[in-house]
PDB file of N, CA and C in Angstrom:
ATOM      1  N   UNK A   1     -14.748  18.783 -29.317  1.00  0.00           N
ATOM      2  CA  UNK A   1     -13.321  18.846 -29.019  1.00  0.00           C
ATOM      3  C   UNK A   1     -13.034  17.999 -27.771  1.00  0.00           C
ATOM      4  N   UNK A   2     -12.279  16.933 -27.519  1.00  0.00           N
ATOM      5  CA  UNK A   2     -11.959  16.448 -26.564  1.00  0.00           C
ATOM      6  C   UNK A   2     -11.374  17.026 -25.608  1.00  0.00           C
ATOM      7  N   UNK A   3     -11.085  16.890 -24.173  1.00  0.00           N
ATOM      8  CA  UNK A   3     -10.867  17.068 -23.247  1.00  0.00           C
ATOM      9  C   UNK A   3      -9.410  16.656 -22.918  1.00  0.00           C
ATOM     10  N   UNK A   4      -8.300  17.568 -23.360  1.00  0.00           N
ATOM     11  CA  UNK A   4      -6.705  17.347 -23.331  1.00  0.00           C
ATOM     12  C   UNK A   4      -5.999  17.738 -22.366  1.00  0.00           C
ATOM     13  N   UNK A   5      -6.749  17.163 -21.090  1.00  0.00           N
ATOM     14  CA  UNK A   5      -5.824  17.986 -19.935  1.00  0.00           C
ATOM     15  C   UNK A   5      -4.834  17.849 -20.196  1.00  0.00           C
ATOM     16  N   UNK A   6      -4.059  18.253 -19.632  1.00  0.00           N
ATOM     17  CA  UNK A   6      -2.112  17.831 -19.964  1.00  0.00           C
ATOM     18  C   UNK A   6      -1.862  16.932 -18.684  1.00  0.00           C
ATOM     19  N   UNK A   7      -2.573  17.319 -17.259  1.00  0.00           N
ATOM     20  CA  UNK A   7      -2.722  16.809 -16.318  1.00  0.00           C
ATOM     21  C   UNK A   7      -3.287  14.849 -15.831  1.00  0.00           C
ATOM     22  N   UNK A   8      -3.865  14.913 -17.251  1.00  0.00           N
ATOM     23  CA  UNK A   8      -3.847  13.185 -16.913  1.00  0.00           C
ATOM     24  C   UNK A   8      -2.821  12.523 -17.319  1.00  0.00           C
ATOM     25  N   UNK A   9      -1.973  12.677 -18.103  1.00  0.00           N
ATOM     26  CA  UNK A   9      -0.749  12.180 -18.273  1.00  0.00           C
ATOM     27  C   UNK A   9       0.949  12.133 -17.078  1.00  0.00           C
ATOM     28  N   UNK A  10       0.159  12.788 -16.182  1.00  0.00           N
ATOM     29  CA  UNK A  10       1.232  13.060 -14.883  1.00  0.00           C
ATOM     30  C   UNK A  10       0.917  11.981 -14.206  1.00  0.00           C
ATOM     31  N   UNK A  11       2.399  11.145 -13.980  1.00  0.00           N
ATOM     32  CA  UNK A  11       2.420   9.939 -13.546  1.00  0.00           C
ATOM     33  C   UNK A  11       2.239  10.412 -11.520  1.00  0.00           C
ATOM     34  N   UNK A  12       1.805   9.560 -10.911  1.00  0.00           N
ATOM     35  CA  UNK A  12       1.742  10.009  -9.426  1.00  0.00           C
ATOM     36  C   UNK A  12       2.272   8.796  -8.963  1.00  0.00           C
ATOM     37  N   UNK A  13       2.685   8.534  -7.663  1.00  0.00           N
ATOM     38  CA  UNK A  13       3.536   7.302  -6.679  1.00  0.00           C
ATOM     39  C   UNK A  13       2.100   7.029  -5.656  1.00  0.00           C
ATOM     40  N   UNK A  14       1.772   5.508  -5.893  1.00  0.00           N
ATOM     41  CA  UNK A  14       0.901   4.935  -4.825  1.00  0.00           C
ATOM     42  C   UNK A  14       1.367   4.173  -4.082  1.00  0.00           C
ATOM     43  N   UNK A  15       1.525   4.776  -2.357  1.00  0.00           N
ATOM     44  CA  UNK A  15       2.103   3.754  -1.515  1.00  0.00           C
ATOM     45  C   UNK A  15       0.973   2.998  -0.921  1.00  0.00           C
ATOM     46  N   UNK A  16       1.632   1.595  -0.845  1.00  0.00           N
ATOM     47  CA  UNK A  16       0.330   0.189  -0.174  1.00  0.00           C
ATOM     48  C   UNK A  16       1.186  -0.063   1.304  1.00  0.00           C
ATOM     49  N   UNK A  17       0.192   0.081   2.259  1.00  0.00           N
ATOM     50  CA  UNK A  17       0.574  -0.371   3.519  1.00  0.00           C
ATOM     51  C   UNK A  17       0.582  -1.135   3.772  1.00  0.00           C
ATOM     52  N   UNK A  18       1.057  -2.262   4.273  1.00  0.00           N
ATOM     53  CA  UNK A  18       0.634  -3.443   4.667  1.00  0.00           C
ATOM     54  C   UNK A  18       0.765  -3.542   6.252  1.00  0.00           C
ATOM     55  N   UNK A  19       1.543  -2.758   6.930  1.00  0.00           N
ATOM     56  CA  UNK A  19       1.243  -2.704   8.186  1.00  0.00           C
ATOM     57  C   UNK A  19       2.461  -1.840   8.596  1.00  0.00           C
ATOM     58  N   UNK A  20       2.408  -1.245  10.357  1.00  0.00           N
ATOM     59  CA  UNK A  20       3.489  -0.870  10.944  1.00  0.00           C
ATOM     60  C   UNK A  20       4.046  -1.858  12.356  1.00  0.00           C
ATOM     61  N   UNK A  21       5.582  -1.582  12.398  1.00  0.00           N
ATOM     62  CA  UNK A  21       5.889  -1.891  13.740  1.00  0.00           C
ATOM     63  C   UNK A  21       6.191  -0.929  14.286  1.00  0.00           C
ATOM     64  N   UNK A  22       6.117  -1.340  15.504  1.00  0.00           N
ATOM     65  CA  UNK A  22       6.299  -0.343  16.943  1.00  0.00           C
ATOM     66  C   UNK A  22       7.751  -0.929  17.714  1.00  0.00           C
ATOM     67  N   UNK A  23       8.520  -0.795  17.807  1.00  0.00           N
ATOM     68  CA  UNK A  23       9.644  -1.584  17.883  1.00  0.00           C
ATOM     69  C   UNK A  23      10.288  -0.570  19.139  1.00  0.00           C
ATOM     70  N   UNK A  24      10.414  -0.774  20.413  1.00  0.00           N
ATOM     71  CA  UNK A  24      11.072   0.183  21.487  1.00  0.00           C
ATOM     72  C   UNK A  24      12.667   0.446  20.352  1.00  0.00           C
ATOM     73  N   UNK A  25      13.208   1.931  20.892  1.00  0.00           N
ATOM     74  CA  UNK A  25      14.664   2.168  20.137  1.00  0.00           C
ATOM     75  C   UNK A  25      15.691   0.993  20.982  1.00  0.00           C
ATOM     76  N   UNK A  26      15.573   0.393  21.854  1.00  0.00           N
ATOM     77  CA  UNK A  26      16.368  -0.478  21.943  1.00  0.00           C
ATOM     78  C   UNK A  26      16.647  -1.780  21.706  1.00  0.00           C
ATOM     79  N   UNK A  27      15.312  -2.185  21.019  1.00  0.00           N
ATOM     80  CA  UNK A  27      15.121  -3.579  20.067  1.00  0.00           C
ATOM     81  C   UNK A  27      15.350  -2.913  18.714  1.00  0.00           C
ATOM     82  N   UNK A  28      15.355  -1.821  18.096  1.00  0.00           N
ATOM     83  CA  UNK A  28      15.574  -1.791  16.833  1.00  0.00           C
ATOM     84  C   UNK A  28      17.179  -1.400  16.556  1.00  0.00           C
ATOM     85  N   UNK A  29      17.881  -0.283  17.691  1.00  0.00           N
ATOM     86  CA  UNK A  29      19.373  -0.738  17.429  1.00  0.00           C
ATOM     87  C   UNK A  29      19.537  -2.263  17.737  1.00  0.00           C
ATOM     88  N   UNK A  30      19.251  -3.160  17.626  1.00  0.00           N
ATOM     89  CA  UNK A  30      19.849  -4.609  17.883  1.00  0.00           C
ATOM     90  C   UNK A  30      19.294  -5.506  16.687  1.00  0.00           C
ATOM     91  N   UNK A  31      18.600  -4.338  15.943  1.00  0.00           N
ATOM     92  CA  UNK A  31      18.213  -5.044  14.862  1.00  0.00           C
ATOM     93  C   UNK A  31      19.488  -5.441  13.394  1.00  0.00           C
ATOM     94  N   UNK A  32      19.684  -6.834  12.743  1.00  0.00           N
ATOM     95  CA  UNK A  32      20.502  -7.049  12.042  1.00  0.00           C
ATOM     96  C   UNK A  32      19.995  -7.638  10.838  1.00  0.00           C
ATOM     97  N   UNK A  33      20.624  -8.407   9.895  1.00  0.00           N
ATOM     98  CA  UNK A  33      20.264  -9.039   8.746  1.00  0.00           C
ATOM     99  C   UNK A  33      19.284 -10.369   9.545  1.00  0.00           C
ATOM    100  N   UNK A  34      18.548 -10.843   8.753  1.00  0.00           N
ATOM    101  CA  UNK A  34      17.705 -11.740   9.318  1.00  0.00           C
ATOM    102  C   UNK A  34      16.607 -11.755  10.556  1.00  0.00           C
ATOM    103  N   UNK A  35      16.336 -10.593  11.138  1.00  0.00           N
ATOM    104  CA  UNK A  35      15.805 -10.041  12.548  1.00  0.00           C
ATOM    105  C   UNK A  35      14.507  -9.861  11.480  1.00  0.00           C
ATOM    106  N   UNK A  36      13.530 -10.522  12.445  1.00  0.00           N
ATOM    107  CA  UNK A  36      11.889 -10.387  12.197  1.00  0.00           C
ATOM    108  C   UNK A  36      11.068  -8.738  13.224  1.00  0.00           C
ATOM    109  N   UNK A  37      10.558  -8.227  12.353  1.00  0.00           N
ATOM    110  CA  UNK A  37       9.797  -7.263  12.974  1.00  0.00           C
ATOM    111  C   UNK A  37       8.097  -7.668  12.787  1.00  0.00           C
ATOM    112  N   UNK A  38       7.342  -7.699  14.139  1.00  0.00           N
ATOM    113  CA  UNK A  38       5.816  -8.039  13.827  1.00  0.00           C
ATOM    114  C   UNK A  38       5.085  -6.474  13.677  1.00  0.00           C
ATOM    115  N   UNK A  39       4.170  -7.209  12.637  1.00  0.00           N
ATOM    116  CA  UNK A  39       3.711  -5.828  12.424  1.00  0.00           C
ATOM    117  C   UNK A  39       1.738  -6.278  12.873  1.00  0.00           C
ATOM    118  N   UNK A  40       1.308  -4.794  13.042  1.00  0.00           N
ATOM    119  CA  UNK A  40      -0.190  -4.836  13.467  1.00  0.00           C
ATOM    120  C   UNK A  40      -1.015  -5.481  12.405  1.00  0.00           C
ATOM    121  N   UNK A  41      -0.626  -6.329  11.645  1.00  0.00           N
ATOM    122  CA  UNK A  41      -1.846  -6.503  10.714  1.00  0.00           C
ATOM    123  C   UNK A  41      -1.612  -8.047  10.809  1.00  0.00           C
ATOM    124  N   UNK A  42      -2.699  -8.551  10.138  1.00  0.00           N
ATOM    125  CA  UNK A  42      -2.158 -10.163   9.520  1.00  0.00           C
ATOM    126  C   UNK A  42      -2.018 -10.392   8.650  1.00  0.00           C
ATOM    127  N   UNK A  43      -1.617 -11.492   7.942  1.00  0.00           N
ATOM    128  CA  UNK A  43      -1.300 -11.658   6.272  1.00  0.00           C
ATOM    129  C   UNK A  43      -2.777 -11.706   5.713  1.00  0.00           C
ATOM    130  N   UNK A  44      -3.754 -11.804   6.002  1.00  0.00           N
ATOM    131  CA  UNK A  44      -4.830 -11.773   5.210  1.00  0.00           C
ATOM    132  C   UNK A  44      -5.822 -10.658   5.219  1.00  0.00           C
ATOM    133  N   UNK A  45      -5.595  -9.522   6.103  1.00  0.00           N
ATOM    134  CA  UNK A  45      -5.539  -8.250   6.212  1.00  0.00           C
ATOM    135  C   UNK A  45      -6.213  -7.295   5.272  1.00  0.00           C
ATOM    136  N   UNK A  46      -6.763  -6.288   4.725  1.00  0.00           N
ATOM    137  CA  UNK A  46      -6.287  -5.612   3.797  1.00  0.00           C
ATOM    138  C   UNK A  46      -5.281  -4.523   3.796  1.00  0.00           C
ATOM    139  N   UNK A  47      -4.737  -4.264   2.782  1.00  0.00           N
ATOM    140  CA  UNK A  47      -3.944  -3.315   2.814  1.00  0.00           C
ATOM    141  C   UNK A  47      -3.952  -2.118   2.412  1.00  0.00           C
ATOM    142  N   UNK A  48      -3.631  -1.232   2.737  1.00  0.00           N
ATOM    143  CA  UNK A  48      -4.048   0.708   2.741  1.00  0.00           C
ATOM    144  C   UNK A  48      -3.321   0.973   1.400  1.00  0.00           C
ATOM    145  N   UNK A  49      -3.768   1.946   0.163  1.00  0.00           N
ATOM    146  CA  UNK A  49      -3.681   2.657  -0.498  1.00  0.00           C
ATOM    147  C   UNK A  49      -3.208   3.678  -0.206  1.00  0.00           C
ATOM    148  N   UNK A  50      -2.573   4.844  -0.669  1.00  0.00           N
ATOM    149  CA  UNK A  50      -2.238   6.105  -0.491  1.00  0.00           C
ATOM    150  C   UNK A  50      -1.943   7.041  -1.285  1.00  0.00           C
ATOM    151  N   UNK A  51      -2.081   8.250  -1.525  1.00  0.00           N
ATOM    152  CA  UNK A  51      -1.423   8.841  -2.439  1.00  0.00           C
ATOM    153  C   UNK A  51      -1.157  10.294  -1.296  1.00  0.00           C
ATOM    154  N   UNK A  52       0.243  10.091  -1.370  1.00  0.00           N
ATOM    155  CA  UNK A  52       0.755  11.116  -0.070  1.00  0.00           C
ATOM    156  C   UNK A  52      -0.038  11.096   0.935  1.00  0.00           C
ATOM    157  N   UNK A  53      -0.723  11.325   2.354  1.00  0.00           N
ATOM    158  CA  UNK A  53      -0.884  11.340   3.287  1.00  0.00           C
ATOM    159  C   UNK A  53      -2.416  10.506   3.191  1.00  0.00           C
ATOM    160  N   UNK A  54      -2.816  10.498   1.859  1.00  0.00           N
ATOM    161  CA  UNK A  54      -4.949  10.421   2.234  1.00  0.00           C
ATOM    162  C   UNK A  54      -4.989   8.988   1.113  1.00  0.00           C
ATOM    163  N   UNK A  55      -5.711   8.420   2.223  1.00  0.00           N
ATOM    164  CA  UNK A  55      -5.841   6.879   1.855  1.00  0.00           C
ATOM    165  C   UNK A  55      -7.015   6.687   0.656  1.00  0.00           C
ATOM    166  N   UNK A  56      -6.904   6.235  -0.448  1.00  0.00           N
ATOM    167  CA  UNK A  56      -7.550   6.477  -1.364  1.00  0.00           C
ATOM    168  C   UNK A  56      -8.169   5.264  -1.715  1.00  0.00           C
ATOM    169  N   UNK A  57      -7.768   3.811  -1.204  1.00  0.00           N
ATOM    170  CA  UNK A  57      -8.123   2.485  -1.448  1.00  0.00           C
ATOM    171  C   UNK A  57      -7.833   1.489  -0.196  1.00  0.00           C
ATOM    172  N   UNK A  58      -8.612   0.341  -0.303  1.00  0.00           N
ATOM    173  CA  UNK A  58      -8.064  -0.552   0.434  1.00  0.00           C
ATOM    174  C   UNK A  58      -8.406  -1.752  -0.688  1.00  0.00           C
ATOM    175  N   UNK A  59      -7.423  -2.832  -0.423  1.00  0.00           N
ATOM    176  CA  UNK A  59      -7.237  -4.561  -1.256  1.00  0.00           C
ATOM    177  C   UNK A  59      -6.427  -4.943  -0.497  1.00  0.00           C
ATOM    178  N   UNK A  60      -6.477  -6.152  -1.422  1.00  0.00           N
ATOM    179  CA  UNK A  60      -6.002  -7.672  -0.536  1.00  0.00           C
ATOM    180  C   UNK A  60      -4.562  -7.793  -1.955  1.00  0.00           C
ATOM    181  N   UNK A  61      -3.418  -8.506  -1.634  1.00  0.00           N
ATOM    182  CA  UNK A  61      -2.075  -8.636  -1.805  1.00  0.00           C
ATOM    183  C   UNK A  61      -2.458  -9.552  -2.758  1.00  0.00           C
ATOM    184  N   UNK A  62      -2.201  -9.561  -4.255  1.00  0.00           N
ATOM    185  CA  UNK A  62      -2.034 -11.091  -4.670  1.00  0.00           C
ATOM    186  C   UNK A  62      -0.944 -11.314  -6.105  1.00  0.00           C
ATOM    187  N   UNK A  63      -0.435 -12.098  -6.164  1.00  0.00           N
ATOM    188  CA  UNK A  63       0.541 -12.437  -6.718  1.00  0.00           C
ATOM    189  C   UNK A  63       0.148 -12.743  -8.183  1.00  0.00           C
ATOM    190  N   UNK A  64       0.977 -11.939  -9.318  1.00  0.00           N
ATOM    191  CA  UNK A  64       0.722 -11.852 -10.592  1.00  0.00           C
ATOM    192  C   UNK A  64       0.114 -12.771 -11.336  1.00  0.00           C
ATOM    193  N   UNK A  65      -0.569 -13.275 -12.336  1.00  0.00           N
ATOM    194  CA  UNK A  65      -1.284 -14.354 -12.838  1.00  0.00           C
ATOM    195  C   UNK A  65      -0.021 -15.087 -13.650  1.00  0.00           C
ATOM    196  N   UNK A  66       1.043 -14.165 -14.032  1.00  0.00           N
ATOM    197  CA  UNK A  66       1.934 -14.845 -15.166  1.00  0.00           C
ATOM    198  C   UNK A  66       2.885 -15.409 -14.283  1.00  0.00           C
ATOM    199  N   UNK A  67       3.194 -15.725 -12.914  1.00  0.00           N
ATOM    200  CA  UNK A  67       3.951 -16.665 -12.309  1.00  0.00           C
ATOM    201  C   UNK A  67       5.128 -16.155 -12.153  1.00  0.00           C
ATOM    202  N   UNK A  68       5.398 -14.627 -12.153  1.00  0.00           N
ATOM    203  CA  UNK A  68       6.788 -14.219 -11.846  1.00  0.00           C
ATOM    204  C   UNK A  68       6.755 -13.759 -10.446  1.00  0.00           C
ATOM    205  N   UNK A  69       6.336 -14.157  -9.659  1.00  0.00           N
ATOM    206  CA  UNK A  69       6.566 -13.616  -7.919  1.00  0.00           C
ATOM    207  C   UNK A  69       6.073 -12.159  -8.101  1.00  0.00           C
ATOM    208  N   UNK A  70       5.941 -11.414  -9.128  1.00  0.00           N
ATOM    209  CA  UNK A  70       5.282 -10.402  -9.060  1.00  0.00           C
ATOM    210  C   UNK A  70       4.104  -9.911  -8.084  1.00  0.00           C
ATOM    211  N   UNK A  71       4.333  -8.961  -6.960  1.00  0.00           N
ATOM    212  CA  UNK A  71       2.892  -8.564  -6.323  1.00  0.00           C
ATOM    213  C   UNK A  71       2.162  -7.529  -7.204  1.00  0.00           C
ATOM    214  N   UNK A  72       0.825  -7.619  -6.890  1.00  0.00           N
ATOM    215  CA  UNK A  72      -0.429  -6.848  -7.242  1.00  0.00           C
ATOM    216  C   UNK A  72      -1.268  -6.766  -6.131  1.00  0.00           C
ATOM    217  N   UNK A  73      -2.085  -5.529  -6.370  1.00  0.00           N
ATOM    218  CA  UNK A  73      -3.197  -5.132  -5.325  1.00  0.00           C
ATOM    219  C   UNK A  73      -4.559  -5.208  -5.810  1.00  0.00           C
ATOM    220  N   UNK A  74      -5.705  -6.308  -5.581  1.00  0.00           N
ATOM    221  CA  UNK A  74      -6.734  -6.337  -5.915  1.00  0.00           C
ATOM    222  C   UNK A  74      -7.353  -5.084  -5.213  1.00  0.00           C
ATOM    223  N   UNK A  75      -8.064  -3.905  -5.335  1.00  0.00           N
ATOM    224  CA  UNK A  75      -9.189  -2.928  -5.089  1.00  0.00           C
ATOM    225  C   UNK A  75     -10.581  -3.846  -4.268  1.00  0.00           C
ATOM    226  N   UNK A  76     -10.516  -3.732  -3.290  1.00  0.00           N
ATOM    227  CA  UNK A  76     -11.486  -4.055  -2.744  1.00  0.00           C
ATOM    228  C   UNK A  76     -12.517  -2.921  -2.224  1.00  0.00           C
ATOM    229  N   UNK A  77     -12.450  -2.010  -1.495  1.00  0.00           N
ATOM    230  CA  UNK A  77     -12.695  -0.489  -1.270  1.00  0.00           C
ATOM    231  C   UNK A  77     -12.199   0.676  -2.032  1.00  0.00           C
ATOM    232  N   UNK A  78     -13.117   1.876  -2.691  1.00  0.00           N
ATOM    233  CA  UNK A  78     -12.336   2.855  -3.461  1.00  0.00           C
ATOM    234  C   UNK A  78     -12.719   3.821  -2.785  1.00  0.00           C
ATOM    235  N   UNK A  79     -11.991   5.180  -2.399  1.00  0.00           N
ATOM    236  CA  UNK A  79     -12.697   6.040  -1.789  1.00  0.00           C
ATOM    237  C   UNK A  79     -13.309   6.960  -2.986  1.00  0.00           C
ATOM    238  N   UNK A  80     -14.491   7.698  -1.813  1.00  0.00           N
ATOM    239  CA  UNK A  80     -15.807   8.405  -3.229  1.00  0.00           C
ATOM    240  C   UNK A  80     -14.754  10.002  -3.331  1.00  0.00           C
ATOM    241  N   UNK A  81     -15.066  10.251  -4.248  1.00  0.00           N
ATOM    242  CA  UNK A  81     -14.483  11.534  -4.836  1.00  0.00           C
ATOM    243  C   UNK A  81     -14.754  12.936  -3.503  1.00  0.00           C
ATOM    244  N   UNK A  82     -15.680  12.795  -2.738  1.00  0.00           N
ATOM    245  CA  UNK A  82     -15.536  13.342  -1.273  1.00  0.00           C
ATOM    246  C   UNK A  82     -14.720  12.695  -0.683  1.00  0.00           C
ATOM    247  N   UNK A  83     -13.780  11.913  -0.543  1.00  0.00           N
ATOM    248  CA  UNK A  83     -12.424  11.742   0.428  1.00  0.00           C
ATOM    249  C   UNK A  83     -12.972  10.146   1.057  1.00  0.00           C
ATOM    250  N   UNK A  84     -13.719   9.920   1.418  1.00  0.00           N
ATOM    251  CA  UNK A  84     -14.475   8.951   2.415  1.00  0.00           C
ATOM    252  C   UNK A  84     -14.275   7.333   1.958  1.00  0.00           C
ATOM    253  N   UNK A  85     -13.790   6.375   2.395  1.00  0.00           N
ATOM    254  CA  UNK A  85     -14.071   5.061   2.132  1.00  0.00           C
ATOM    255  C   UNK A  85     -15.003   4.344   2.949  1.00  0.00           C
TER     256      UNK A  85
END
């Protein structure tokens, strides 16, 4: 008899970090359309995985093979089923 969780079919939300800013509150009220924020990482970086608070992956950013500006996340690090990357 196969194995029918009902539970693998529950879709979940994976957020990818790519970095934070630290911005004092008085550079970010002055913030407008076109205003650059630097963030701690660099563009070649990897970027954090998540699923709600616990980081579950890290990859690198790369842009769809079929040429629509589409982003994707190559898996470079997976964490082991004990939590740990």
């Amino acid at each position: 008899m196969p194995n029918d969780n009902p539970f693998k079919q529950v879709p979940i939300e994976i957020t990818v970090s790519v970095g934070k800013a630290r911005p004092l509150v008085r550079d970010l009220l002055k913030l407008d359309r076109d205003a650059v924020l630097v963030l701690d990482r660099r563009v070649d970086d990897p970027v954090e995985l998540f699923v709600g608070d616990r980081m579950i992956a890290r990859g690198e950013l790369l842009e769809a093979e079929d040429g629509t500006g589409q982003l994707t996340v190559r898996l470079t690090e997976v964490a082991s089923p004990g939590g740990g990357l």
